[in-house]
N, C-alpha and C. Protein backbone atom coordinates (compact mmCIF):
# COMPACT_ATOMS: atom_id res chain seq x y z
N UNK A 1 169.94 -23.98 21.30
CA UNK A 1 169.60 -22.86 20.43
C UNK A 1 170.10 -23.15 19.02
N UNK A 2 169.24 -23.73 18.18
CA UNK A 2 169.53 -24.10 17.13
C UNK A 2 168.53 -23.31 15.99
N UNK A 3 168.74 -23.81 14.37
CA UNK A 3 167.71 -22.96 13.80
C UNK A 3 167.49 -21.50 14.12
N UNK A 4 168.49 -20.43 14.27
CA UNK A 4 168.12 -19.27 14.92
C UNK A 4 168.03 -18.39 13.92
N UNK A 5 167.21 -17.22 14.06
CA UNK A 5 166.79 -16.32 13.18
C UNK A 5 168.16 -15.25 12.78
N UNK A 6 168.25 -15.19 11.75
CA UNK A 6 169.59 -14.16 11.87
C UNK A 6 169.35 -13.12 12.64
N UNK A 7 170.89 -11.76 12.71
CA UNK A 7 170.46 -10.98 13.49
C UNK A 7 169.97 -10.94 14.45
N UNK A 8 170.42 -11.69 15.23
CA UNK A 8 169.90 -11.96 17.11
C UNK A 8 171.26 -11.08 17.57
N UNK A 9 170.46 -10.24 18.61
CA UNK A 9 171.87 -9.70 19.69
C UNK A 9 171.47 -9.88 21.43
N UNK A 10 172.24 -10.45 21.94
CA UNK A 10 172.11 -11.30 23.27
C UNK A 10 172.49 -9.72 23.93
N UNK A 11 171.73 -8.65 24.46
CA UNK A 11 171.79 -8.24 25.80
C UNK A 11 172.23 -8.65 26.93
N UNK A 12 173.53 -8.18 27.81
CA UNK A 12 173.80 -9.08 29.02
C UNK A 12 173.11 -8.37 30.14
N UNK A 13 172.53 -8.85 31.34
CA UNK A 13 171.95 -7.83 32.49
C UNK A 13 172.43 -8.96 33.75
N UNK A 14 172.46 -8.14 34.29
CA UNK A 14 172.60 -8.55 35.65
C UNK A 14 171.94 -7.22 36.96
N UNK A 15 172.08 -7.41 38.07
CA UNK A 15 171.22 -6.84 38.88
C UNK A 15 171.41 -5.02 38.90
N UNK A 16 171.36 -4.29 38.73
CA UNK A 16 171.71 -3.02 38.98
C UNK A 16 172.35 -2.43 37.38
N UNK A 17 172.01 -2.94 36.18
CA UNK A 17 172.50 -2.50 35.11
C UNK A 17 171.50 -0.74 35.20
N UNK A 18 172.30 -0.10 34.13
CA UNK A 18 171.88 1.24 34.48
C UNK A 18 170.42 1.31 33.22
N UNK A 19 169.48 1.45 34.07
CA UNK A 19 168.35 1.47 33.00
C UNK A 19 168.10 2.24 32.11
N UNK A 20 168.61 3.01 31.71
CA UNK A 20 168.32 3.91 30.08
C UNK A 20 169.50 3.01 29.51
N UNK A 21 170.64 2.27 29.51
CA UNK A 21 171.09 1.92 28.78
C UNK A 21 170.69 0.69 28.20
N UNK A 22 169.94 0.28 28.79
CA UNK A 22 168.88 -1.32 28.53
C UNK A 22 167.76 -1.20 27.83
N UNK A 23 167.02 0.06 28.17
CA UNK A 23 165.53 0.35 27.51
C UNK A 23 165.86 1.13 26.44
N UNK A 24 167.12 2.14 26.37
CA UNK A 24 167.25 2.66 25.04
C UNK A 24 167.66 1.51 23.57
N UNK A 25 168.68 0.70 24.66
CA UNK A 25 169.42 -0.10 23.41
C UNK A 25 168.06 -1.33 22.86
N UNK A 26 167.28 -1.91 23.61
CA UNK A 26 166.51 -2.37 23.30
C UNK A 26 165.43 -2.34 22.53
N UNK A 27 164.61 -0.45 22.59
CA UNK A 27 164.41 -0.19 21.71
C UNK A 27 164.81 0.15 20.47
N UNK A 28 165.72 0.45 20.38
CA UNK A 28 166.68 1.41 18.94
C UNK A 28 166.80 -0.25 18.34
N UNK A 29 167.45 -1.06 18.70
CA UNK A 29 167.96 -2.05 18.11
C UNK A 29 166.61 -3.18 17.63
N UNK A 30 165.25 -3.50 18.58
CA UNK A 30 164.57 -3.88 17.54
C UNK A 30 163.23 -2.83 16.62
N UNK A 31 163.63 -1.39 16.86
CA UNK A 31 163.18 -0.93 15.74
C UNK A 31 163.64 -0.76 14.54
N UNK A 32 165.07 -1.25 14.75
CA UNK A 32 166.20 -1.68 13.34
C UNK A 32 166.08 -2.91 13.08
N UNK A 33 164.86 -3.76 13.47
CA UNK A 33 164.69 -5.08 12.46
C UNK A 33 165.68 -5.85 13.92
N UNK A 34 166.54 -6.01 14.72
CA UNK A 34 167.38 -6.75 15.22
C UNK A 34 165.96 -7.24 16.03
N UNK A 35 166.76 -8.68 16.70
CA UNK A 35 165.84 -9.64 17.56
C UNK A 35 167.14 -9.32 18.80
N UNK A 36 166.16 -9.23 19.69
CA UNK A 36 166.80 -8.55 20.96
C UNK A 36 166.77 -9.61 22.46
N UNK A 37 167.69 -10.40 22.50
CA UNK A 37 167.55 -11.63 23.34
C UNK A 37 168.30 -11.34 24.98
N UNK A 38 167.54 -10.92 25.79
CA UNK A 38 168.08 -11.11 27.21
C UNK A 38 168.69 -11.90 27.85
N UNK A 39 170.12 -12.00 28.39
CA UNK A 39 170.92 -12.87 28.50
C UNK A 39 171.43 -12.59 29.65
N UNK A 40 170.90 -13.12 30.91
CA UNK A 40 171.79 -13.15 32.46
C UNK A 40 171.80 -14.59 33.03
N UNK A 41 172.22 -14.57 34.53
CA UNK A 41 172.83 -15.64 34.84
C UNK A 41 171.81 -16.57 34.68
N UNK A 42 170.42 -16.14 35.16
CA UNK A 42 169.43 -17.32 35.20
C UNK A 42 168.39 -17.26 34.18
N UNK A 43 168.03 -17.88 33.19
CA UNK A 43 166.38 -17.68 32.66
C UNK A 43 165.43 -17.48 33.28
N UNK A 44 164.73 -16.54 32.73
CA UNK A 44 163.37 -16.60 33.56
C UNK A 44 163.48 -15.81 35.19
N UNK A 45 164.82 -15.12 35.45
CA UNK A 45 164.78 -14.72 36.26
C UNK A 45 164.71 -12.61 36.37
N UNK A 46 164.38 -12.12 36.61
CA UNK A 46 163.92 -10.90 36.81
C UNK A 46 165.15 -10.23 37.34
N UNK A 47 165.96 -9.32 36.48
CA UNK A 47 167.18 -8.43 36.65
C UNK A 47 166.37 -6.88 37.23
N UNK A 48 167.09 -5.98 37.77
CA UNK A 48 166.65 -4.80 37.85
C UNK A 48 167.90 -3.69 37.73
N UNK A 49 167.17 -2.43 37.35
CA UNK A 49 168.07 -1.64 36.78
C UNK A 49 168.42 -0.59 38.10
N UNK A 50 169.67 0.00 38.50
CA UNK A 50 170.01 0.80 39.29
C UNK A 50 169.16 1.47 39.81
N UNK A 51 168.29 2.51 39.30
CA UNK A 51 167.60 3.28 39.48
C UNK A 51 166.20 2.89 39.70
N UNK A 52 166.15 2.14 39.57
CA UNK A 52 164.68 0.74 39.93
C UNK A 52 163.28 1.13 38.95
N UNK A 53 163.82 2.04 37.54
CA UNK A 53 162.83 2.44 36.09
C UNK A 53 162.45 1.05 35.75
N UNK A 54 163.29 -0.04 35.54
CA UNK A 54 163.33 -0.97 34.72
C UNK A 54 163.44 -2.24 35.92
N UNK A 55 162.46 -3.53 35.07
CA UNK A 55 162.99 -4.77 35.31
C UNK A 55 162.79 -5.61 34.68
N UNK A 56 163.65 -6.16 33.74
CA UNK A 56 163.66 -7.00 33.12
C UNK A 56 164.05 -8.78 33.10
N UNK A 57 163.43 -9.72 32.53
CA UNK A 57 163.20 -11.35 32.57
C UNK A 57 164.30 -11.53 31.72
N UNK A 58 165.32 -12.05 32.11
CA UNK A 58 166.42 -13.12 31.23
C UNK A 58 165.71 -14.12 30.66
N UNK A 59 165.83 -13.83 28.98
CA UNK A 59 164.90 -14.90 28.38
C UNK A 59 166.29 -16.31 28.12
N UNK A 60 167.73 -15.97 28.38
CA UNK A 60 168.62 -16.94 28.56
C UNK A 60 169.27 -17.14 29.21
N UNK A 61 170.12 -17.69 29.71
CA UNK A 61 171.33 -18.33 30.58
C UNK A 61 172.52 -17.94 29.96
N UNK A 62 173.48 -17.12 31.04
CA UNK A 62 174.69 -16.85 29.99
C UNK A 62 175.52 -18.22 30.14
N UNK A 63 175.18 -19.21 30.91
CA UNK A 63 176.09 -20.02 30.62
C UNK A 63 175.21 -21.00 29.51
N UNK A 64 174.11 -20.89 29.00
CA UNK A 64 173.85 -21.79 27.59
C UNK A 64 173.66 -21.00 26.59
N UNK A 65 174.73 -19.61 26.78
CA UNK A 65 174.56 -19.13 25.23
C UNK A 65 176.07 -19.20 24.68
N UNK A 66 176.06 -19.71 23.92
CA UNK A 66 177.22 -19.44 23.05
C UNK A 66 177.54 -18.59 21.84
N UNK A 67 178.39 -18.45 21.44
CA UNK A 67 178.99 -17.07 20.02
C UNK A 67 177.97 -17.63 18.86
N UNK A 68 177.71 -18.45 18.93
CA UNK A 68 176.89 -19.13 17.72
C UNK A 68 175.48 -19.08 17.41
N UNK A 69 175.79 -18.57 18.88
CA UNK A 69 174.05 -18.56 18.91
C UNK A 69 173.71 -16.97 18.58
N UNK A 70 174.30 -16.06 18.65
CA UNK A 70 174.28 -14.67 18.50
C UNK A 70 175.20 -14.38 17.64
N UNK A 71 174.48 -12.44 17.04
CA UNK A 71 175.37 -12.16 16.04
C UNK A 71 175.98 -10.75 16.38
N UNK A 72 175.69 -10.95 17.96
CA UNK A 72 176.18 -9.40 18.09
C UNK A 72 175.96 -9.67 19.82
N UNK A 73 176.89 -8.73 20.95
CA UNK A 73 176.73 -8.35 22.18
C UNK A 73 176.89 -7.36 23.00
N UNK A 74 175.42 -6.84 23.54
CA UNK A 74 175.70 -5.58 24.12
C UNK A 74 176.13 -5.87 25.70
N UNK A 75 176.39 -4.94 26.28
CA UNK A 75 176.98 -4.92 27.64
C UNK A 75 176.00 -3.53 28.20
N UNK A 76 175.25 -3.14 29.31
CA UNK A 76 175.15 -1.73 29.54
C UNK A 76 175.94 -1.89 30.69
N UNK A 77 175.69 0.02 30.91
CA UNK A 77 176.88 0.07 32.19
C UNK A 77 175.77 0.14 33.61
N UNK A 78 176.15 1.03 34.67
CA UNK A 78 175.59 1.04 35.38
C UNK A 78 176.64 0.04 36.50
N UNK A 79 176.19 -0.76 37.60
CA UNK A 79 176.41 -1.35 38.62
C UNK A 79 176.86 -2.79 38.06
N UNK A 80 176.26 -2.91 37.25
CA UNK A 80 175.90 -4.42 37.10
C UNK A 80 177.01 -5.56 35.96
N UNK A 81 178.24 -4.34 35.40
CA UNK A 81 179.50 -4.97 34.74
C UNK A 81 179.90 -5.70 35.95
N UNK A 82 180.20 -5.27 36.75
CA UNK A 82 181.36 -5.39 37.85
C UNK A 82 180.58 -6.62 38.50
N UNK A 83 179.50 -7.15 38.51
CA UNK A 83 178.85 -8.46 38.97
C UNK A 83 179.00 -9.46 37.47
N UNK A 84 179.04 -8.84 36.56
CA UNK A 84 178.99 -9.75 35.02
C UNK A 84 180.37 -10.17 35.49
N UNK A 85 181.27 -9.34 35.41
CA UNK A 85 182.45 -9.94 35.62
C UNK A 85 183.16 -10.88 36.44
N UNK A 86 182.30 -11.08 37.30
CA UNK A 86 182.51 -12.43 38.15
C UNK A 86 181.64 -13.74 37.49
N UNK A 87 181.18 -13.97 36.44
CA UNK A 87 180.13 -14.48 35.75
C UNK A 87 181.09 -15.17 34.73
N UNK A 88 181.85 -16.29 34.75
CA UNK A 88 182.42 -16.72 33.93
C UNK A 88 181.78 -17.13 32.20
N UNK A 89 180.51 -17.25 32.49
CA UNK A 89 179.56 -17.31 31.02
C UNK A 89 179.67 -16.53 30.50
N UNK A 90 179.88 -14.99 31.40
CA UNK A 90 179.47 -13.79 30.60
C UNK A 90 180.79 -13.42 29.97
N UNK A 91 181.73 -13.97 30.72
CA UNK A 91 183.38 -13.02 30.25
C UNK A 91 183.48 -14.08 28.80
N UNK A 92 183.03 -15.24 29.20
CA UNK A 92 183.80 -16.39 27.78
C UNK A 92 182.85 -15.84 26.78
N UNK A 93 181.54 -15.65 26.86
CA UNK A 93 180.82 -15.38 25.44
C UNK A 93 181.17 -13.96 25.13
N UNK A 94 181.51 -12.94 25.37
CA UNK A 94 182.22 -11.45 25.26
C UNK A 94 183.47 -12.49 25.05
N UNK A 95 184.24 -12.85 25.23
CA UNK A 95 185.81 -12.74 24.75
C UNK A 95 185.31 -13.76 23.52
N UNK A 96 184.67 -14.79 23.17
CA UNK A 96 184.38 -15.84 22.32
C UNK A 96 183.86 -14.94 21.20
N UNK A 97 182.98 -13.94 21.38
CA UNK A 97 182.14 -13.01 20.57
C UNK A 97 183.54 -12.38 19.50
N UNK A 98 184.30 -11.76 20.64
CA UNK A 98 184.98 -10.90 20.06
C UNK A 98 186.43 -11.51 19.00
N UNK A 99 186.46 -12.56 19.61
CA UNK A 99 187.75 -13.46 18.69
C UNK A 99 187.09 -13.80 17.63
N UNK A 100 185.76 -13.86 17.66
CA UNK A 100 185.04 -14.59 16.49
C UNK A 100 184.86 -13.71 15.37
N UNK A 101 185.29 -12.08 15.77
CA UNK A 101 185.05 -11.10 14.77
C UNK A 101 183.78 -10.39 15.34
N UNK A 102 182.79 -11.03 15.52
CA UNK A 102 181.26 -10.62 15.89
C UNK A 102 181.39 -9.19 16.88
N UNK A 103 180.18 -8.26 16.77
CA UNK A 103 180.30 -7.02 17.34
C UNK A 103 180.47 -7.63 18.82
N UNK A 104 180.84 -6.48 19.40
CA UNK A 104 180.53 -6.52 21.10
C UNK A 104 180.38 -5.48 21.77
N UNK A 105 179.27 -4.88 21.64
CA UNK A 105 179.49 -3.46 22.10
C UNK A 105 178.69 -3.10 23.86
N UNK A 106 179.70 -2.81 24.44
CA UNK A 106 179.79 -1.61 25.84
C UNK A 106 179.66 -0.41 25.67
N UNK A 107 178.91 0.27 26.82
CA UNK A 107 178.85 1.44 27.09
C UNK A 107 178.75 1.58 28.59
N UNK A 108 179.25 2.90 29.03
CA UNK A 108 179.30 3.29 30.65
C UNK A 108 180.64 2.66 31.30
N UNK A 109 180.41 1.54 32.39
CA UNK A 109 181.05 1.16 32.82
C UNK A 109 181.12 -0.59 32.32
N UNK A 110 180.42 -0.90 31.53
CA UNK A 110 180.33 -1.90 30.97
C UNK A 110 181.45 -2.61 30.17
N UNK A 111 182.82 -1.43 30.11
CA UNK A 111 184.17 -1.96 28.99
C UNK A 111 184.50 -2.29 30.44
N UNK A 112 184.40 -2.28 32.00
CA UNK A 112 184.86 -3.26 32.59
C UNK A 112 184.89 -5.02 32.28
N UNK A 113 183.53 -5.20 31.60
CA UNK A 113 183.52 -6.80 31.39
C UNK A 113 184.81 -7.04 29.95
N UNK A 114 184.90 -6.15 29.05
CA UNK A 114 185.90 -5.73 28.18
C UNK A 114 187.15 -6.34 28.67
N UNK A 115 187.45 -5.40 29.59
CA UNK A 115 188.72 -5.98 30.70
C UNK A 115 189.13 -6.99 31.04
N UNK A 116 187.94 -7.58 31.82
CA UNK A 116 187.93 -8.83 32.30
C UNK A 116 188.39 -10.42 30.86
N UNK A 117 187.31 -9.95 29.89
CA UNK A 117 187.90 -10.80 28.80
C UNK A 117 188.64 -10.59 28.28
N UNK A 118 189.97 -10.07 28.58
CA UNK A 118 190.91 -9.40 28.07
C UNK A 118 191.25 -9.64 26.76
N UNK A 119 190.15 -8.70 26.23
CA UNK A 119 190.07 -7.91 24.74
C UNK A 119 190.15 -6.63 24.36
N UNK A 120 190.87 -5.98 25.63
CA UNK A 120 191.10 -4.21 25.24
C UNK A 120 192.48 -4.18 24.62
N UNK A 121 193.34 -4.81 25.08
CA UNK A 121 194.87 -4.43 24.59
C UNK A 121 194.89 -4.40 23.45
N UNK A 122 195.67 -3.11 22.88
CA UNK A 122 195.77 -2.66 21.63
C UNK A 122 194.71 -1.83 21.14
N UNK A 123 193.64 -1.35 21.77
CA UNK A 123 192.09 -1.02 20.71
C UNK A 123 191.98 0.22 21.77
N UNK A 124 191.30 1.01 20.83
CA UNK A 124 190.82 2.30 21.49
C UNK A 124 189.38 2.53 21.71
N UNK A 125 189.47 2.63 23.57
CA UNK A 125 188.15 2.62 23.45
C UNK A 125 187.63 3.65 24.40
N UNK A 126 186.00 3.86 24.63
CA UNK A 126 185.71 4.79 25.24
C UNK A 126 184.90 4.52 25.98
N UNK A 127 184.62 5.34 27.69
CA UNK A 127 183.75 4.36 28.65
C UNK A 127 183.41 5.74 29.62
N UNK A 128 183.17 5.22 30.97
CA UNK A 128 182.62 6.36 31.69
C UNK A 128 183.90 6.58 32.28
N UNK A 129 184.13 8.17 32.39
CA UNK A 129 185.74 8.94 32.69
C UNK A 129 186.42 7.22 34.31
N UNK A 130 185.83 7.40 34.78
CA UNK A 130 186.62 6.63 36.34
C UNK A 130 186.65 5.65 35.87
N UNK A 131 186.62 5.04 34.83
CA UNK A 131 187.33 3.60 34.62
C UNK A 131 188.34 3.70 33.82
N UNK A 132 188.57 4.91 32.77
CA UNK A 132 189.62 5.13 31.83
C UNK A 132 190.71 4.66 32.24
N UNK A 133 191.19 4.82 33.55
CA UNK A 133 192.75 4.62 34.07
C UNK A 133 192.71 2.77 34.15
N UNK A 134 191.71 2.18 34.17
CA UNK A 134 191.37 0.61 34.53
C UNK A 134 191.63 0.52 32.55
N UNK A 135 191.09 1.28 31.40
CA UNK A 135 191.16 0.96 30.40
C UNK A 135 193.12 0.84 29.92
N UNK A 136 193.47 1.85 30.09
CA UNK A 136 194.87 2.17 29.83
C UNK A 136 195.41 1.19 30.41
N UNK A 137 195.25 1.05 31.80
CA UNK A 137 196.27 -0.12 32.76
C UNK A 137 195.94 -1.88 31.80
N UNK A 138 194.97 -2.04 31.24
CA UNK A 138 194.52 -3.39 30.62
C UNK A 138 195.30 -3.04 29.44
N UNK A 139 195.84 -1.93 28.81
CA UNK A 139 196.78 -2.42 27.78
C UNK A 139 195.77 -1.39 26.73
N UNK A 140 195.17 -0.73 26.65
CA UNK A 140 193.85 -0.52 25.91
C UNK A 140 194.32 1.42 25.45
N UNK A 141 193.62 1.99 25.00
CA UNK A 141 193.75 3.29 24.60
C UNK A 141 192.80 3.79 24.89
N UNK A 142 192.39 5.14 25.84
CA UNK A 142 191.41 5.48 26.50
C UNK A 142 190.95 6.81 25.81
N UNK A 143 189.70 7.09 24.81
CA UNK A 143 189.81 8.43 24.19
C UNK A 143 188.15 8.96 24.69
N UNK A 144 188.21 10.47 24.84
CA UNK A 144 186.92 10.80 25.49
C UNK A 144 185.83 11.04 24.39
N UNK A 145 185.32 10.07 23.48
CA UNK A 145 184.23 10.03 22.17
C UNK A 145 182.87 9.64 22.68
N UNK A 146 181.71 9.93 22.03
CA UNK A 146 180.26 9.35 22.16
C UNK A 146 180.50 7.82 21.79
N UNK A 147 181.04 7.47 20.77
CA UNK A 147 181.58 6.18 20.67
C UNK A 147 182.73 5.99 19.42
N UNK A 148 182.85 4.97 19.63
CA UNK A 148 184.36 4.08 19.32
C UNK A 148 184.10 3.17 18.88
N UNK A 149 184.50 2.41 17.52
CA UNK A 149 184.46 1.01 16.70
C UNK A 149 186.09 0.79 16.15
N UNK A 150 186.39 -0.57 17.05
CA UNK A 150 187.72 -0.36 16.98
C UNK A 150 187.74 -1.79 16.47
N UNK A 151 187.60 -2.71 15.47
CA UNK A 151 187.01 -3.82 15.24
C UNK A 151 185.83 -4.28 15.57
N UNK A 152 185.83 -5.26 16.05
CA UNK A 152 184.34 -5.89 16.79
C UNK A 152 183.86 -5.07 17.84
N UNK A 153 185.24 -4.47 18.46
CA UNK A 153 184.55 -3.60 19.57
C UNK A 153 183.99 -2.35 19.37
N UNK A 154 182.58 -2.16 20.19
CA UNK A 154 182.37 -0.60 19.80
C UNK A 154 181.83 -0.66 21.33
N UNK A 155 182.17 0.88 21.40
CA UNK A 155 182.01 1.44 23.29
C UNK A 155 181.64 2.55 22.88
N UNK A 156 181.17 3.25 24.09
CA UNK A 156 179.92 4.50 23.91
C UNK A 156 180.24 4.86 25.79
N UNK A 157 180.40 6.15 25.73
CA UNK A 157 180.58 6.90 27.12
C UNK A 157 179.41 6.33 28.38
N UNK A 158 178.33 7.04 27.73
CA UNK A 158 177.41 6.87 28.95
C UNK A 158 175.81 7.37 27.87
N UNK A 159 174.74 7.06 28.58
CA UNK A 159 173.44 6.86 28.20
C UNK A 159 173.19 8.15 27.25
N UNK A 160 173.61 9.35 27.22
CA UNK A 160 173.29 10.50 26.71
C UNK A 160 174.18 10.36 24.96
N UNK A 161 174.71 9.28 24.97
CA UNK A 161 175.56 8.66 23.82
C UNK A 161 174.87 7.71 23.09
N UNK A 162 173.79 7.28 23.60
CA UNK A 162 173.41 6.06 23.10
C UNK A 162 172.46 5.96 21.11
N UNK A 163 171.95 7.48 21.18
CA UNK A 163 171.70 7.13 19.83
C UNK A 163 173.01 6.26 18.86
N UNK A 164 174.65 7.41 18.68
CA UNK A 164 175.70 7.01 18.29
C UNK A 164 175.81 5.23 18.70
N UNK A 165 175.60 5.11 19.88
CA UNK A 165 175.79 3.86 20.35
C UNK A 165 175.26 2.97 19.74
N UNK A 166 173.72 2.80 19.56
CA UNK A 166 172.80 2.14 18.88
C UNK A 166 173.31 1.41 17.44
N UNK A 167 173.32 3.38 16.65
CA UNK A 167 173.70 3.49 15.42
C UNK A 167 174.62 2.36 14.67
N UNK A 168 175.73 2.33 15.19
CA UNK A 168 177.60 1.73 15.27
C UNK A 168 176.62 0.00 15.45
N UNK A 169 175.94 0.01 16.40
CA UNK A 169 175.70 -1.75 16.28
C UNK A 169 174.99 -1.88 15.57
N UNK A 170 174.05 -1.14 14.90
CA UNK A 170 173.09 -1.87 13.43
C UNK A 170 173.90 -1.43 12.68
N UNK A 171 175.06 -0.98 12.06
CA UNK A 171 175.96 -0.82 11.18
C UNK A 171 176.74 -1.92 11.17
N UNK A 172 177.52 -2.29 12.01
CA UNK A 172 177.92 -3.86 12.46
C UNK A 172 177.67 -4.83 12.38
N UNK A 173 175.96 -4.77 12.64
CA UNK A 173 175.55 -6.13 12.35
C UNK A 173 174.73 -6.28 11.56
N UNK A 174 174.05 -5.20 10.25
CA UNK A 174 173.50 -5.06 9.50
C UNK A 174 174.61 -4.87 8.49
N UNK A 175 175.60 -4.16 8.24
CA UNK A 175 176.29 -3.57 7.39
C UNK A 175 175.44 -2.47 6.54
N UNK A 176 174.83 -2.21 7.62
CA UNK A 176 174.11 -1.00 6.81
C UNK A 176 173.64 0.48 7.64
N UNK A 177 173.93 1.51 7.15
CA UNK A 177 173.61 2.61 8.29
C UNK A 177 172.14 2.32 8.49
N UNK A 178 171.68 2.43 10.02
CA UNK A 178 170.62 2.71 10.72
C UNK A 178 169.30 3.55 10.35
């Protein structure tokens, strides 16, 4: 992945991600001009969303994407953190993203992969209520907001949040309100 268009944001999915948080962020983000790149374990392979609304084609491999190749990373929540997180591609490009400065934004249960790249300690963030006590125990600050930009990181409760959610990542990676 070379020559890349600016403003690319690598979507992560895996099997059971929660589908309004995939089809909302996908739309909002390339009707803000962003290039919206699907990123799970396999290319070319067909993810599906909890509720079985959505199914979407990994147009990459999280293990051949790197921080360089993107300028921004979403996470949705739903089922499908808690399988990312066994996904060593997915935890290094989220923790690589986030050392690099570059956005990284979660919502739902998705600041589990957060966790896992242990990039919560110190930052305040916000997720779906039953993981809060998993946020605090990682070292992290757990506050009940639509969303949270606490550096690179920005987190968003759950799907009924997601305009705010949207918003915060084309601000991030545009530097410009939405």
């Amino acid at each position: 992945m070379t020559d890349r268009p600016a403003r690319r944001v690598a979507l992560l999915v895996e099997e059971d991600f929660e589908d309004r948080d995939v089809a909302g962020s996908c739309d909002a983000l390339r009707a803000a001009g962003l290039e919206v790149v699907i990123v799970g374990p396999v290319a070319g392979t067909g993810y599906r969303g909890r509720r079985g609304e959505l199914t979407v084609t990994a147009d990459a491999a999280a293990g051949k994407t790197r921080q360089r190749d993107v300028d921004a990373v979403v996470i949705p929540g739903g089922y499908a953190p808690d399988r990312m997180r066994m996904r060593h591609a997915m935890v290094d490009l989220v923790r690589d993203c986030v050392d690099a400065g570059k956005p990284v934004a979660a919502i739902d249960h998705g600041a589990a992969l957060l966790i896992s790249a242990n990039v919560v300690r110190g930052r305040t963030i916000t997720c779906w209520p039953s993981i809060a006590i998993d946020i605090k125990n990682a070292g992290g600050r757990y506050v009940d907001r639509p969303v949270v930009v606490d550096g690179p990181v920005i987190t968003a409760r759950k799907a009924d949040d997601l305009a705010f959610f949207t918003d915060a990542i084309v601000k991030a990676v545009t530097g410009a309100s939405s």
